[in-house]
Protein backbone atom coordinates (compact mmCIF):
# COMPACT_ATOMS: atom_id res chain seq x y z
CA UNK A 1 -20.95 -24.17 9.17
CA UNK A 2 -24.03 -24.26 7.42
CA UNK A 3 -25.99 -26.22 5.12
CA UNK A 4 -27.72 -25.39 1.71
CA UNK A 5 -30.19 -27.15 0.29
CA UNK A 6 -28.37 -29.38 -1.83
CA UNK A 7 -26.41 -30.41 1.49
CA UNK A 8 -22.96 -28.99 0.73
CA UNK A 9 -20.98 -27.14 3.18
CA UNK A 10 -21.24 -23.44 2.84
CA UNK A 11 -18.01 -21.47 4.42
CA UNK A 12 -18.67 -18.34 6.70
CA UNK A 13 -16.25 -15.64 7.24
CA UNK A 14 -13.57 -14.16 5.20
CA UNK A 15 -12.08 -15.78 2.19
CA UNK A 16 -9.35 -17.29 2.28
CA UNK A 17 -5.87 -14.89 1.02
CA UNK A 18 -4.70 -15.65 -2.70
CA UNK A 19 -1.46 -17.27 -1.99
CA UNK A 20 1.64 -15.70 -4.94
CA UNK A 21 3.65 -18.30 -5.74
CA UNK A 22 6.73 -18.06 -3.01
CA UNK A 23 10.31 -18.87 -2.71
CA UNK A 24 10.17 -22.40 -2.33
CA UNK A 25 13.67 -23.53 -3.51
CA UNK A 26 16.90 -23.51 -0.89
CA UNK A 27 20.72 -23.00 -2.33
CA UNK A 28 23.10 -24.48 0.18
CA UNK A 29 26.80 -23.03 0.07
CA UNK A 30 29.75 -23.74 2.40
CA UNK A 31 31.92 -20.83 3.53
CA UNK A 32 35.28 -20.34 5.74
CA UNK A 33 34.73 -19.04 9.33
CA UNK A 34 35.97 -15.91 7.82
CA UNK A 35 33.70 -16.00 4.67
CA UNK A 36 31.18 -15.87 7.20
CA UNK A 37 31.92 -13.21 9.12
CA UNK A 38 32.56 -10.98 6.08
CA UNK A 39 29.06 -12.38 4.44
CA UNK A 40 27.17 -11.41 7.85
CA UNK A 41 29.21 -8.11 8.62
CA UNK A 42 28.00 -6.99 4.22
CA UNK A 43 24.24 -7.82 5.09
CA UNK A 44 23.99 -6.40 8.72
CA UNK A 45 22.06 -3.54 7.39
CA UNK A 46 19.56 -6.00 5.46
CA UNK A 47 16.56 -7.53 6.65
CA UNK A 48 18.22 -10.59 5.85
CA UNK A 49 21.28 -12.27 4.60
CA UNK A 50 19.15 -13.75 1.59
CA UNK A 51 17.32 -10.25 0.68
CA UNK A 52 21.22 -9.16 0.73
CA UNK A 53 22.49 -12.34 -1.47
CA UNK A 54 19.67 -11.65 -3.64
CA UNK A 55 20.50 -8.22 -3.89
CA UNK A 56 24.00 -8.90 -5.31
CA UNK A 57 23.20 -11.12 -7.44
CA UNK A 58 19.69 -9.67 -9.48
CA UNK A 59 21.17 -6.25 -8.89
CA UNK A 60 21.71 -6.25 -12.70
CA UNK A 61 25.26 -5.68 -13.07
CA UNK A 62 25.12 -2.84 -10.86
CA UNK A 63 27.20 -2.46 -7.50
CA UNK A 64 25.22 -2.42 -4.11
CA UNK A 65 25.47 0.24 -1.91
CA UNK A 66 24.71 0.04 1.79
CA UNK A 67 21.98 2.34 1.54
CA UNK A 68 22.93 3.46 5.90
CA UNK A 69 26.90 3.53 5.27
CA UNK A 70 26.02 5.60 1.83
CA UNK A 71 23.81 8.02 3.94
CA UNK A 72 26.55 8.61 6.13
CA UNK A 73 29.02 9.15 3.71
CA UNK A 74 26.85 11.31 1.54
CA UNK A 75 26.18 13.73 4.75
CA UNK A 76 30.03 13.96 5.91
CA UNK A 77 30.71 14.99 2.16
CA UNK A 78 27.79 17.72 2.22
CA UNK A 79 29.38 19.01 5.39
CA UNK A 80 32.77 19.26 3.84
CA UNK A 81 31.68 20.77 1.10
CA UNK A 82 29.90 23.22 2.54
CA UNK A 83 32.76 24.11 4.69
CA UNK A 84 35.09 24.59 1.80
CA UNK A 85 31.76 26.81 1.07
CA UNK A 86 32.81 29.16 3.66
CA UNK A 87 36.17 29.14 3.36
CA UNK A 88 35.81 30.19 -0.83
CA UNK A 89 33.50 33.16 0.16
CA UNK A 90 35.86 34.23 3.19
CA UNK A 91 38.79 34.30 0.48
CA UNK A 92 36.40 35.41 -1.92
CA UNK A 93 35.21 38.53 0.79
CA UNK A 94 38.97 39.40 1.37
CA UNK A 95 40.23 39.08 -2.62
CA UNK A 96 36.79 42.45 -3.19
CA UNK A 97 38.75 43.88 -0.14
CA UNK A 98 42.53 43.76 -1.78
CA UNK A 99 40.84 44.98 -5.32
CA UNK A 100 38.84 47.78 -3.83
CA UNK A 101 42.25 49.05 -1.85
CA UNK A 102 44.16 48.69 -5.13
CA UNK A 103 46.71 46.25 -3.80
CA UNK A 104 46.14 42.87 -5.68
CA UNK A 105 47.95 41.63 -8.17
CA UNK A 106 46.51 40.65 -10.98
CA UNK A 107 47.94 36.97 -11.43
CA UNK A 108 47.03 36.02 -8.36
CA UNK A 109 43.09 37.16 -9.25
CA UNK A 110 43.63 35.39 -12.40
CA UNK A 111 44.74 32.10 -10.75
CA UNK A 112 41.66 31.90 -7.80
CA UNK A 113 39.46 32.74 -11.00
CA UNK A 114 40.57 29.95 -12.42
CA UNK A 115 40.96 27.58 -9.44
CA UNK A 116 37.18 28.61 -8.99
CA UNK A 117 36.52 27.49 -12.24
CA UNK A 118 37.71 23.91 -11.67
CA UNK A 119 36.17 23.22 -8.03
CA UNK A 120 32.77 24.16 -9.71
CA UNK A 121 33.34 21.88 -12.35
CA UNK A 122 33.97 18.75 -9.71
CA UNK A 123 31.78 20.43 -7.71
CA UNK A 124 28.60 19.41 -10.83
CA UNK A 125 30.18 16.50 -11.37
CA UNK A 126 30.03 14.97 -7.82
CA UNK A 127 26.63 16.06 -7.82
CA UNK A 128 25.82 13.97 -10.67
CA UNK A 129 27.50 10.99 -9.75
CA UNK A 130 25.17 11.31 -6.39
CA UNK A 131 21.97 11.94 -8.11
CA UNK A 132 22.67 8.56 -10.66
CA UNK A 133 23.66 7.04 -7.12
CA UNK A 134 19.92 7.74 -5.76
């Protein structure tokens, strides 16, 4: 410490931190054993139960995704897909092979046209639904 000259206290050091204004008021609820286990089992990926209460709740209407169980999810789906990938462009490789012997039938080229059609139109749409997802 240390003096001035009109004897008040002059502080050394670093100031002291702005405080924000915290969460200062406590909700108490009462749940079933089971309520419990299902609260704690929803907020395990969390860094707490009330970051995960407070995430249902201000989440403005929307619903909450697990952001680790969604990551999962999302990467088995991008692994199926691309496997259905391959298999399109093996069927794809065969159907130039038919045509260029001459022994296809038209229907049938007609038909995986078609079908081809429609999995690239889910195919966009899935793709949106992830990107408004993220």
């Amino acid at each position: 410490m240390k003096m001035n000259n009109e004897n008040t206290v002059l502080r050394l050091g670093r100031k002291p931190k702005e405080r924000k204004p915290g969460r200062t008021i406590r909700k108490i609820i009462r749940l079933t054993p089971q309520e419990e286990k299902d609260l704690m089992a929803a907020a395990a990926n969390y860094m707490s139960v009330s970051d995960y209460i407070r995430s249902m709740v201000f989440n403005s209407g929307k619903a909450v995704v697990n952001p680790k169980e969604f990551l999962e999810k999302y990467d088995r789906i991008v692994g199926e897909i691309n496997r259905v990938g391959t298999n399109i462009n093996q069927i794809a490789n065969y159907t130039n092979y038919l045509k260029s012997s001459g022994n296809t039938d038209p229907v049938v080229l007609n038909q995986f046209s078609s079908d081809m059609g429609e999995f690239n139109s889910l195919l966009r749409e899935l793709a949106f639904v992830f990107r408004k997802m993220i």
